[in-house]
Protein backbone atom coordinates (compact mmCIF):
# COMPACT_ATOMS: atom_id res chain seq x y z
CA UNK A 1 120.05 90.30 142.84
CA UNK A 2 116.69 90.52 141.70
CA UNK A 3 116.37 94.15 142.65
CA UNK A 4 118.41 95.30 139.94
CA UNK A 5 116.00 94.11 137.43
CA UNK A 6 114.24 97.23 137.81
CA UNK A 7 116.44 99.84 136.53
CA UNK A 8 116.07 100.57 132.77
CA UNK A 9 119.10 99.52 131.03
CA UNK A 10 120.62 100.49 127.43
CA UNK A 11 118.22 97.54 126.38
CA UNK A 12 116.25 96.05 128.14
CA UNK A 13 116.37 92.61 126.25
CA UNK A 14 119.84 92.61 127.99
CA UNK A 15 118.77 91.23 131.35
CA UNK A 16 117.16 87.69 131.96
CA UNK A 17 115.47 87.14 134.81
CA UNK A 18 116.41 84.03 136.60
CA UNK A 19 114.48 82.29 139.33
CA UNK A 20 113.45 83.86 142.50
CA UNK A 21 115.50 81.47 144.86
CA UNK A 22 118.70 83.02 142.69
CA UNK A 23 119.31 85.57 145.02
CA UNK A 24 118.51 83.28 148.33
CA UNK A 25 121.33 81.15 146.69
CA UNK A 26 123.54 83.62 146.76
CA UNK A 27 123.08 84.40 149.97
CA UNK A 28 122.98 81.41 151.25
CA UNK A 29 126.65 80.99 149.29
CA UNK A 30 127.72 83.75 150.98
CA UNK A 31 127.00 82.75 154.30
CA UNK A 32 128.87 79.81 154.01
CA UNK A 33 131.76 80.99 152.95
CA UNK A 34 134.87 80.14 154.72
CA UNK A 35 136.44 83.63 154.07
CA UNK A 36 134.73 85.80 156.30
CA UNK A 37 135.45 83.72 159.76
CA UNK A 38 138.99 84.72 160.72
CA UNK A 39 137.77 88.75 159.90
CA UNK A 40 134.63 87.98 162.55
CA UNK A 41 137.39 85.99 164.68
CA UNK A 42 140.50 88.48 164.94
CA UNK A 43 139.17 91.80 167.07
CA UNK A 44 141.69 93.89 164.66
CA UNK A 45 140.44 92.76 161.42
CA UNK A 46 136.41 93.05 162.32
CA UNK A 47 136.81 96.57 160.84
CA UNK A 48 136.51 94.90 157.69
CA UNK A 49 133.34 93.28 157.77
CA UNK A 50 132.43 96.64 159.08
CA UNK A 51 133.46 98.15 156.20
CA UNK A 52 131.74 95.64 153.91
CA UNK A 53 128.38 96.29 155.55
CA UNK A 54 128.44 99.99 154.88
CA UNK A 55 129.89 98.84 151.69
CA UNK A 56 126.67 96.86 150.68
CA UNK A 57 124.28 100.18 152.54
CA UNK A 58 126.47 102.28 149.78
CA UNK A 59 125.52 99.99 146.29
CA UNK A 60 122.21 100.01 147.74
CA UNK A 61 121.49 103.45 147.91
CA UNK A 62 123.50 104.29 145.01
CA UNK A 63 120.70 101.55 142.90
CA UNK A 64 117.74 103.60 144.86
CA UNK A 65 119.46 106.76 143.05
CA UNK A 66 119.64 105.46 139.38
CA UNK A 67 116.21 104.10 139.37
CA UNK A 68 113.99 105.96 141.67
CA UNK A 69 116.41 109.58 140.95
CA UNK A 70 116.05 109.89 144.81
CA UNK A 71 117.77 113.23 146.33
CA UNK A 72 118.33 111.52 149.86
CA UNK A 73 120.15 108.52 148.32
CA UNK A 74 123.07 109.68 146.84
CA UNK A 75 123.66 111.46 149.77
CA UNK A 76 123.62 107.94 151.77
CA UNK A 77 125.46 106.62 148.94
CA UNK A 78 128.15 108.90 149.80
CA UNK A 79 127.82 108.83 153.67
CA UNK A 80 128.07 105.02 153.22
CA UNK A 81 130.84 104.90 151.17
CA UNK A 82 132.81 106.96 153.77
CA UNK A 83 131.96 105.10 156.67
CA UNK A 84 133.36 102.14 154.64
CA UNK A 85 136.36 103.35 154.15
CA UNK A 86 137.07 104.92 157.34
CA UNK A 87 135.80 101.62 159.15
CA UNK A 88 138.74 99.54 156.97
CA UNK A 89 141.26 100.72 153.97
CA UNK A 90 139.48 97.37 152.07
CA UNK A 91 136.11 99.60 151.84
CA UNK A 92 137.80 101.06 148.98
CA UNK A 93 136.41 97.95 147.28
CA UNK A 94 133.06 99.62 147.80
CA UNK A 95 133.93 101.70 144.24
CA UNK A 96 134.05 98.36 142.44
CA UNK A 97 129.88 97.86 142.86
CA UNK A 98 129.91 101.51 141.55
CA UNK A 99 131.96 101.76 139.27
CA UNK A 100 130.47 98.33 137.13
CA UNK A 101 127.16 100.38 137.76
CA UNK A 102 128.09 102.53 135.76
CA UNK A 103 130.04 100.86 133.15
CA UNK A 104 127.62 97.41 132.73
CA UNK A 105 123.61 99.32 133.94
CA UNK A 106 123.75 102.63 133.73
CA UNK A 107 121.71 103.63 129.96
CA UNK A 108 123.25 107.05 128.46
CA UNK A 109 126.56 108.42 127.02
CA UNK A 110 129.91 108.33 128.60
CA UNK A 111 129.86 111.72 129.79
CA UNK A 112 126.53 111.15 131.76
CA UNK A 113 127.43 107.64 133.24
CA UNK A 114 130.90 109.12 134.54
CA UNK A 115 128.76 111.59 136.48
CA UNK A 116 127.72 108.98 138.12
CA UNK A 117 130.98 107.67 139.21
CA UNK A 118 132.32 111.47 140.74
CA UNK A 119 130.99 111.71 143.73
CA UNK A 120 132.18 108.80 145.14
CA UNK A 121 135.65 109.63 143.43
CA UNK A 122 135.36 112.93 145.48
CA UNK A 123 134.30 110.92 148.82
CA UNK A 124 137.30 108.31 148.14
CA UNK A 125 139.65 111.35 147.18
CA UNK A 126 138.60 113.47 150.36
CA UNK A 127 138.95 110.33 152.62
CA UNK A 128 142.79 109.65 150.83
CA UNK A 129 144.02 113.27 151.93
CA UNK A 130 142.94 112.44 155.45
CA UNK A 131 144.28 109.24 155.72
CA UNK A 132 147.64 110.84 154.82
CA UNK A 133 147.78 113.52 156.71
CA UNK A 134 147.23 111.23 159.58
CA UNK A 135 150.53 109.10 159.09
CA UNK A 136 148.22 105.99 158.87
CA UNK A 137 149.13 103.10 156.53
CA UNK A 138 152.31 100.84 156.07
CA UNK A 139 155.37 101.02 154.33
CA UNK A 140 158.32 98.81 153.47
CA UNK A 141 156.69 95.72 154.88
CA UNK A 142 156.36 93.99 151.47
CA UNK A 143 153.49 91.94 152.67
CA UNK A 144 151.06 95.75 152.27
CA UNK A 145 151.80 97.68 149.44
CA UNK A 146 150.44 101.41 149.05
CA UNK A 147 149.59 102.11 145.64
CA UNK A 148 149.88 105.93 146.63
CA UNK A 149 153.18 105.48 147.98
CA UNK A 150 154.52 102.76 146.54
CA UNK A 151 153.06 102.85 142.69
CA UNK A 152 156.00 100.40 141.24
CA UNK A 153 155.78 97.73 144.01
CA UNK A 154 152.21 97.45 143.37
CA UNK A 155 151.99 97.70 139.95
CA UNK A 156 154.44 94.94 139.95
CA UNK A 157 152.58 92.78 142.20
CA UNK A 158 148.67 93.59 141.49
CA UNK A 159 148.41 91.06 138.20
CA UNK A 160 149.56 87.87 140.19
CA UNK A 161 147.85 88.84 143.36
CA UNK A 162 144.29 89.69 141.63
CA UNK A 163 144.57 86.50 139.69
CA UNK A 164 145.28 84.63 142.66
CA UNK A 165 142.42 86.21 144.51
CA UNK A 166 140.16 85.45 141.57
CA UNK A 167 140.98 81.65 140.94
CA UNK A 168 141.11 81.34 144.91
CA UNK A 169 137.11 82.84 145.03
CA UNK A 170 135.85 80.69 142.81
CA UNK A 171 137.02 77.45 142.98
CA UNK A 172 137.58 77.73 146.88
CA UNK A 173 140.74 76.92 147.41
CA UNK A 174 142.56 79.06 149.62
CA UNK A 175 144.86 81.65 148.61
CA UNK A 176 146.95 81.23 151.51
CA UNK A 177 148.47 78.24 150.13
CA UNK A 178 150.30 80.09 147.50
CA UNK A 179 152.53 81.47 150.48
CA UNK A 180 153.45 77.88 151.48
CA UNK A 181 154.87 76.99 147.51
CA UNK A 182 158.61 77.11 147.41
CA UNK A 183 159.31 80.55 145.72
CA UNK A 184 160.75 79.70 142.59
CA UNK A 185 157.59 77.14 141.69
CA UNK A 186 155.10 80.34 142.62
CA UNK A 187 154.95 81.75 139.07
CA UNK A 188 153.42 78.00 138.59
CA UNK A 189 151.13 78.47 141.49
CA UNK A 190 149.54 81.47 140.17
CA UNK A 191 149.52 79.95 136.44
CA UNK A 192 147.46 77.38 138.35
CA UNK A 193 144.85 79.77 139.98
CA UNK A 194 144.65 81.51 136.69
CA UNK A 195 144.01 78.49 135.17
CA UNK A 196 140.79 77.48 137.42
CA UNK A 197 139.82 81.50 136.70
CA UNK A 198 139.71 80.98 132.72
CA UNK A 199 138.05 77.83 132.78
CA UNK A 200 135.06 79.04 134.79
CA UNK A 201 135.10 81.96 132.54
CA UNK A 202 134.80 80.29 129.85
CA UNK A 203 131.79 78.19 131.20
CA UNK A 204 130.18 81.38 131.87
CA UNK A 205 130.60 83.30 129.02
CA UNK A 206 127.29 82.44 127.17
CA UNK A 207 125.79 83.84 130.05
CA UNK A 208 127.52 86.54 130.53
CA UNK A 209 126.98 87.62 126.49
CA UNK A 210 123.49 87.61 127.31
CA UNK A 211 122.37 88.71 130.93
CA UNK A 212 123.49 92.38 132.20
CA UNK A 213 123.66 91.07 135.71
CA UNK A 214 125.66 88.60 135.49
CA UNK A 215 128.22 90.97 133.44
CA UNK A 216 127.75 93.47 136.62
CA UNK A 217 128.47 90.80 139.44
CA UNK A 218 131.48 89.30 137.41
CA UNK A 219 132.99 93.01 137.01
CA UNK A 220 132.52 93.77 140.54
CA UNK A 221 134.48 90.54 141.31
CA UNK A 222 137.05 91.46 139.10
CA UNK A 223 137.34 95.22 140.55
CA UNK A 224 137.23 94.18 144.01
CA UNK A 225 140.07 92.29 143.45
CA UNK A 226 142.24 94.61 142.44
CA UNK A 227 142.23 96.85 146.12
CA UNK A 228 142.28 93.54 147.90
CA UNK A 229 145.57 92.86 146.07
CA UNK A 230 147.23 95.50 148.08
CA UNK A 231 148.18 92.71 150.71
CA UNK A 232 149.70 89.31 150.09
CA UNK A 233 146.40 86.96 148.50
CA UNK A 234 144.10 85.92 152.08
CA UNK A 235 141.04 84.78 151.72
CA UNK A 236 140.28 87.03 155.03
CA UNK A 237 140.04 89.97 152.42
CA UNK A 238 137.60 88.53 149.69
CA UNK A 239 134.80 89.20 151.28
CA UNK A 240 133.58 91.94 148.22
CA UNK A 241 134.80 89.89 145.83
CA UNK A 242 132.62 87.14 147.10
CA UNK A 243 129.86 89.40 147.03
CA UNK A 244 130.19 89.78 143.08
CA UNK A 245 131.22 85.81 142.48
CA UNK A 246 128.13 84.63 144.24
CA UNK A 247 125.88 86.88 142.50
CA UNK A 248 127.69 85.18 139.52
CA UNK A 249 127.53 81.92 140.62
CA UNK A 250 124.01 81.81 141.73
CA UNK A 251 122.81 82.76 138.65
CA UNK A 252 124.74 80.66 136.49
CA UNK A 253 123.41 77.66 138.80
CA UNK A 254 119.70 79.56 138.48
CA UNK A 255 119.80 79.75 134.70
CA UNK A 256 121.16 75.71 134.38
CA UNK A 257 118.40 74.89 136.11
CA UNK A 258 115.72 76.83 134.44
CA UNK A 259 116.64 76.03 130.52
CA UNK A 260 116.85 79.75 130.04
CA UNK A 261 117.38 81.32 125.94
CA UNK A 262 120.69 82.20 126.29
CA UNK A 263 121.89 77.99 127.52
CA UNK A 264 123.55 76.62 124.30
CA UNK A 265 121.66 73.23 122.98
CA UNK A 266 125.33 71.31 122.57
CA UNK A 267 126.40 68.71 124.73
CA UNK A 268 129.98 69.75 124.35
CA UNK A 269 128.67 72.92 126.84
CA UNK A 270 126.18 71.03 128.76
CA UNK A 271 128.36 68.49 130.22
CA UNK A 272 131.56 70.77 131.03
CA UNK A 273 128.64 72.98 132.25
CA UNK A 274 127.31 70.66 134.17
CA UNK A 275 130.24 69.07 135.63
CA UNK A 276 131.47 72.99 136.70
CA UNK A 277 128.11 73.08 138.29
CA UNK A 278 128.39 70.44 140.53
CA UNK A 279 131.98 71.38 141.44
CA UNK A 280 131.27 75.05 142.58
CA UNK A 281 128.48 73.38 144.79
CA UNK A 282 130.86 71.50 146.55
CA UNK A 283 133.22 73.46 146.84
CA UNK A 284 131.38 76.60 148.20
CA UNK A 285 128.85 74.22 150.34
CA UNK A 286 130.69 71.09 151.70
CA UNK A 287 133.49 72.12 151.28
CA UNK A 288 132.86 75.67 152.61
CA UNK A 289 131.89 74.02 155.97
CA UNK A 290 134.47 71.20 156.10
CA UNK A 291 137.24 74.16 155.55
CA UNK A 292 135.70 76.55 158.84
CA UNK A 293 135.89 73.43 160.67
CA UNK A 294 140.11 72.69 159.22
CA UNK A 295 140.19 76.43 160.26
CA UNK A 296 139.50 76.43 163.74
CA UNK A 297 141.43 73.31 164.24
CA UNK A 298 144.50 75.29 162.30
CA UNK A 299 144.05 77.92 164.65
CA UNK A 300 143.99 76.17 167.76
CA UNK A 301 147.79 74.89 167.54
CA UNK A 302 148.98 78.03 166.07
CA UNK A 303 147.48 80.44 168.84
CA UNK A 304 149.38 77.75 171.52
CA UNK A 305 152.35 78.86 169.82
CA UNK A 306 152.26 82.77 169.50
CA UNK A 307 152.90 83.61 173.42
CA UNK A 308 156.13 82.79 173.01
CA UNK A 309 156.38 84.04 169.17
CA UNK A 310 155.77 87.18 170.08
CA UNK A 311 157.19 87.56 173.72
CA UNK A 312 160.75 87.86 171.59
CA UNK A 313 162.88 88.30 174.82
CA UNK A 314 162.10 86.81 178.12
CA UNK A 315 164.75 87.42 180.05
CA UNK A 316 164.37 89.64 183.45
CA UNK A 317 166.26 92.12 182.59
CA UNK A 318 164.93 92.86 179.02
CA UNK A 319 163.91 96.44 179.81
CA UNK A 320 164.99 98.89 178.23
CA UNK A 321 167.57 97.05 176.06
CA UNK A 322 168.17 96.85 172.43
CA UNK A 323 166.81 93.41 170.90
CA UNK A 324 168.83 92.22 168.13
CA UNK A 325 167.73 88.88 166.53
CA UNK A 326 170.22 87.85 163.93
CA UNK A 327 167.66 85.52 161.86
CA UNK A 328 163.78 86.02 162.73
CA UNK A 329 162.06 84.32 160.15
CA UNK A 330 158.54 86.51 160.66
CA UNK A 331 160.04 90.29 161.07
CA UNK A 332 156.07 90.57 162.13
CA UNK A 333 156.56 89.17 165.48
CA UNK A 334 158.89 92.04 166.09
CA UNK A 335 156.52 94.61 165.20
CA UNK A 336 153.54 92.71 167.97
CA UNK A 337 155.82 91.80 170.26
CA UNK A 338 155.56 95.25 171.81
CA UNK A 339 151.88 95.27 172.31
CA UNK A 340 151.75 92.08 173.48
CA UNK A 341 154.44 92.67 176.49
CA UNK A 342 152.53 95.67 177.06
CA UNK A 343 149.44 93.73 177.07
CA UNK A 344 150.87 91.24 179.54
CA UNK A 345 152.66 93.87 181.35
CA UNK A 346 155.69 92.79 181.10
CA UNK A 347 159.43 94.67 181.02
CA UNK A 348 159.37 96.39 177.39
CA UNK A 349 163.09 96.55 175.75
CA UNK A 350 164.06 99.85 173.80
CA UNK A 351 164.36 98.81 170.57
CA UNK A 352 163.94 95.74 168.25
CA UNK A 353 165.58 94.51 164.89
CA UNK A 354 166.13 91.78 163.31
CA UNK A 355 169.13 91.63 160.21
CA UNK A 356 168.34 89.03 158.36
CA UNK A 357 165.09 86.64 157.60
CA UNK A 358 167.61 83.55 157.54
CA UNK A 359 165.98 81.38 155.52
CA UNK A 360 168.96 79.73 154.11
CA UNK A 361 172.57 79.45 156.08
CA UNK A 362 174.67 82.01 156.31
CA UNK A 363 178.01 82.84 157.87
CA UNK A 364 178.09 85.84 160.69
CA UNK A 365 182.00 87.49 160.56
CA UNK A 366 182.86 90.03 163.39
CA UNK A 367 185.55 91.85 161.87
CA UNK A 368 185.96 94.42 164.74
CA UNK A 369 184.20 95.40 168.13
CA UNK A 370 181.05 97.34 166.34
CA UNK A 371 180.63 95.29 163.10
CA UNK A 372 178.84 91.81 161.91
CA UNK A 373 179.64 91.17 158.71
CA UNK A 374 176.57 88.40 157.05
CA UNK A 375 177.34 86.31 153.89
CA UNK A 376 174.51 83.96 152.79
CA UNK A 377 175.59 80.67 151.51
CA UNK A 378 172.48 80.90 149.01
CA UNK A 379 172.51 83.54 146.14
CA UNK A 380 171.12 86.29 148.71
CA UNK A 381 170.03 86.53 152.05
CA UNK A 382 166.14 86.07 151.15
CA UNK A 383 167.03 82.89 149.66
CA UNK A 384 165.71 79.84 151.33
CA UNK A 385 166.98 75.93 151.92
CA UNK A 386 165.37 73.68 149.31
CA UNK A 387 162.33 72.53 151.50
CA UNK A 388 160.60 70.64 148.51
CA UNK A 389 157.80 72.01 146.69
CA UNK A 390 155.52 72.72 149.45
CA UNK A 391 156.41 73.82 153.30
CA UNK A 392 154.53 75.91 155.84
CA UNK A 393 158.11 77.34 156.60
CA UNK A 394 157.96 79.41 153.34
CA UNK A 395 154.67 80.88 154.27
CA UNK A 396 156.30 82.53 157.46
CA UNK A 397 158.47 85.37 155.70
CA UNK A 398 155.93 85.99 153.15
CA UNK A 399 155.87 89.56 154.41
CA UNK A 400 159.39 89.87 153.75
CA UNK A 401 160.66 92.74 151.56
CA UNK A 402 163.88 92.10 149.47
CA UNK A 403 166.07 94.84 150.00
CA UNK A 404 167.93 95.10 146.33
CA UNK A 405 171.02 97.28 145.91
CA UNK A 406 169.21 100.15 144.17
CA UNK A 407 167.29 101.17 147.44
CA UNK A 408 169.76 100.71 149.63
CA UNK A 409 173.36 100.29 149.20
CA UNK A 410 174.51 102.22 152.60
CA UNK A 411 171.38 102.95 155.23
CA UNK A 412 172.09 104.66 158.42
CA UNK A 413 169.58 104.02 161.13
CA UNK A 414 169.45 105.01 164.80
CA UNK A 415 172.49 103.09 166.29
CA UNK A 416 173.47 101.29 163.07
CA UNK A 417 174.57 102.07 159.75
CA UNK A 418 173.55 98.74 156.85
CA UNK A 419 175.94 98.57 154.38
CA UNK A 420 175.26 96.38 150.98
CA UNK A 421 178.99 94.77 150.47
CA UNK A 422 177.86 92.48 147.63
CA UNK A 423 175.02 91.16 145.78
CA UNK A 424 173.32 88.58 143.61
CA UNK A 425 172.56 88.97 139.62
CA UNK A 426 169.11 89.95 140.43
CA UNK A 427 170.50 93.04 142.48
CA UNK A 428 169.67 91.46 145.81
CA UNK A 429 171.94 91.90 149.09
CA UNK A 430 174.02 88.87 149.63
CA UNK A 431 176.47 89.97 152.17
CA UNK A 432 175.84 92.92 154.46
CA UNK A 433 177.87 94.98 156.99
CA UNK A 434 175.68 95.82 160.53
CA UNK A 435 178.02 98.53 162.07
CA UNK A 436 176.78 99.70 165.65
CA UNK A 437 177.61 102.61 167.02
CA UNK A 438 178.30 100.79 170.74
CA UNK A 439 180.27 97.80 171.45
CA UNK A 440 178.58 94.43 170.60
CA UNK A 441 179.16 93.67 174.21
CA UNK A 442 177.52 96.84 175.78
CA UNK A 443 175.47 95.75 178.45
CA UNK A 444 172.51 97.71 176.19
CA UNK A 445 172.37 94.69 174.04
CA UNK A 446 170.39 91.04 173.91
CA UNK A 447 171.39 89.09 171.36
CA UNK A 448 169.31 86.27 170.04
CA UNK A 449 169.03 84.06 167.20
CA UNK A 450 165.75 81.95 166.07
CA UNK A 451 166.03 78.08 166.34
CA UNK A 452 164.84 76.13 163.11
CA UNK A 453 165.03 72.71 165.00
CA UNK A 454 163.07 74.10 168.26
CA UNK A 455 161.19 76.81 167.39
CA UNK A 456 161.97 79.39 169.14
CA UNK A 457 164.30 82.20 170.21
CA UNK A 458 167.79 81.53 172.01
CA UNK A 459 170.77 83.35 173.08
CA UNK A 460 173.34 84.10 170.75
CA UNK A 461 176.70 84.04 171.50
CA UNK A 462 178.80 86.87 169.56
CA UNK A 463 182.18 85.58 167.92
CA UNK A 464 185.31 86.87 168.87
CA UNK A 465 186.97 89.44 166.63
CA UNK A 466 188.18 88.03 163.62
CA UNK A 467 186.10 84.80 163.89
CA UNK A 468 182.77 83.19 161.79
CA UNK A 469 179.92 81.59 162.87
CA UNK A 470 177.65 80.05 160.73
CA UNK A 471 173.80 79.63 161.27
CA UNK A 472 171.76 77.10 159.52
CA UNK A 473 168.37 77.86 158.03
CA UNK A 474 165.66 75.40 157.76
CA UNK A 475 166.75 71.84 156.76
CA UNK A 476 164.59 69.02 156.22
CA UNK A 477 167.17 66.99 158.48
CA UNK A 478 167.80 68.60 161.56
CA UNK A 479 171.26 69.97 162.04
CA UNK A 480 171.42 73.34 163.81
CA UNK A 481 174.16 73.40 165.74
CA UNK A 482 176.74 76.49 165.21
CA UNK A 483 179.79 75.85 163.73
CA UNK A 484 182.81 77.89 164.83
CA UNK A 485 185.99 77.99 163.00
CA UNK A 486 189.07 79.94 162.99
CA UNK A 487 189.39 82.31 160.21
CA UNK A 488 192.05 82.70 157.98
């Protein structure tokens, strides 16, 4: 923090030095911070505090650059910024401490502060053509969203996921909980987080008019942001944007405490001021340790619960059979449940799917020996049961993508061939034709169907031709029995 007071900026009057134990606050912040457990926790997301270290080794050396005009550094800078991206897709954050560099410190004209910024475009552009070429990434999953492959998604989602992100960083309340809001109140939920966002903002904007470092930090928040947004809001991928808010934070705290020039005199700014003081220490010291303590004890009951989550299948003679799971929630525990039998070595089956999230009930018609026909009983078959407001049922098909009739109106797929029969005013599927190629019957098939009431998978009997079955979705008031009846 203190560092970058001695780089030459457009004008020098710009910066204001805040107290020396600024930058230990910030640290100290930082190491508190609830965000960066589960990443140090899960083996297969450690690559991202890997990639934030080389992150950090890649602003440093690209500071040594601008103000010493070192030859070796940009040439770390570079190396850095590689390594951070190859460690973890989130070092792509990394250009956000550039990139303000450039745009808040560097002195000079356009031209020669965009110099600045190329060769890291060049490292980021060079790293994007491998990482294609190499298949790697997601697709489709709706949770992860590839700007490079999926530009209209994202564009579509970045604005209520950064702003989430943003309100969820500083006021420490954890984005997660967004996921758990009933779907039509989330538009509120983010109104909410933006909300807590402006306010802050608008206690620190005398400072920012005034100190060049606290402009940096708050547009590195803000840029980091924006690649973290490319997955559903967790406060497992904040960990740049914390960098930048603490930096922010500690010296708004710094320069409260100091009486510095640019503090206004009025009490109608010192008390809010103040008050949003004390707040942000509680929340990020307190209340940063009270929430890794909620975390582990969160974790503890759901870990109890994945073996069976993700062991979709248990019966002895799973191998090498089709899975087909009429309603899984969490199409996610499909996509482990491989590694985790082979893990565990246990029989693997050929194939898994799932054909609907059934979050709301919906009828199942067999209309001949190859075909289920599904009708939701709720506008369309993403649709969930009125839960209330709030329910940690919601939060488990977050990753869900909704299919509309635009991208697929007749899919063919190996064995099966999804056909969109009808559809809701917003152009989502709300009843749907699975035609196999094989008898339901054939011995190649397991059919199961999730269990609101016990939590888990179960066998699911098929209905004879001609005849319904209706599945219930999540209900407050437990009633999940089938219910056959004739048809018409």
């Amino acid at each position: 923090h203190r560092d970058l007071h001695s780089f030459p900026t457009r004008r020098s009057s710009d910066l204001v030095t805040g107290p020396s134990w600024a930058a230990g606050l910030a640290a100290l912040l930082f190491l508190l911070d609830g965000n960066t457990y589960f990443p140090v926790m899960f083996v297969a997301n450690r690559g991202f505090m890997l990639s934030l270290f080389f992150g950090l080794l890649c602003f440093y050396e690209h500071h040594q650059w601008r103000s010493t005009k070192s030859r070796l550094a940009p040439v770390l800078s570079a190396l850095f910024l590689a390594l951070s991206l190859f460690a973890n897709e989130g070092g792509a954050s990394t250009f956000a401490f550039i990139l303000a560099y450039a745009l808040v410190l560097e002195p000079g004209s356009f031209r020669s502060r965009a110099l600045t910024v190329l060769p890291a475009i060049l490292v980021i552009v060079l790293w994007r053509a491998i990482y294609q070429l190499s298949t790697s990434g997601v697709a489709g999953v709706g949770g992860y969203i590839d700007p490079a492959n999926e530009p209209f998604q994202f564009a579509h989602a970045v604005v209520p996921r950064t702003i989430v992100l943003l309100g969820a960083q500083i006021s420490g309340i954890a984005p997660e909980l967004l996921l758990a809001v009933k779907p039509s109140l989330q538009p509120a939920a983010v109104a909410f987080y933006g909300l807590l966002f402006i306010v802050a903002l608008m206690i620190f904007l005398p400072l920012l008019r005034r100190d060049k470092i606290a402009t940096f930090w708050f547009t590195v928040m803000v840029l980091a942001a924006i690649p973290a947004a490319t997955v559903l809001p967790l406060s497992k991928n904040l960990g740049f944007v914390a960098v930048g808010a603490f930096g922010l934070i500690a010296g708004f705290i710094s320069g409260l405490a100091s009486r510095p020039p640019w503090l206004p005199e009025r009490l109608r700014y010192r008390i809010p001021a103040w008050t949003v003081c004390v707040l942000l220490l509680l929340a990020h010291v307190p209340g940063a340790i009270a929430g890794r303590i909620l975390t582990v004890v969160a974790l503890e009951d759901v870990f109890k619960k994945l073996p069976y989550f993700f062991n979709v299948g248990q019966s002895s003679d799973v191998e090498d059979k089709n899975i087909v799971v009429l309603n899984d929630p969490c199409a996610l525990t499909l996509a482990y449940m491989p590694f985790y039998k082979a893990y565990h070595h246990l029989p693997l089956p050929r194939s898994a799917r799932t054909l609907v999230p059934g979050g709301a009930d919906f009828d199942v018609r067999r209309t001949d020996d190859k075909t289920l026909v599904i009708q939701s009983r709720a506008p369309n078959i993403f649709s969930w049961n009125d839960l209330g407001p709030v329910h940690h049922f919601y939060a488990i098909s977050a990753g869900t993508t909704a299919i509309g009739v635009p991208e697929c109106k007749r899919c063919s797929l190996d064995g099966l061939t999804v056909e969109v029969l009808e559809s809701d005013a917003s152009g989502l599927a709300s009843r749907v034709s699975f035609r196999f190629v094989k008898p339901l019957e054939s011995a190649d098939f397991l059919w199961l169907q999730w269990d609101w009431s016990s939590g888990s998978f179960k066998p699911f009997q098929l209905p004879a031709v001609g005849e319904s079955v209706t599945l219930p979705g999540p209900s407050l008031i437990a009633d999940t029995e089938p219910k056959k009846y004739q048809s018409e």
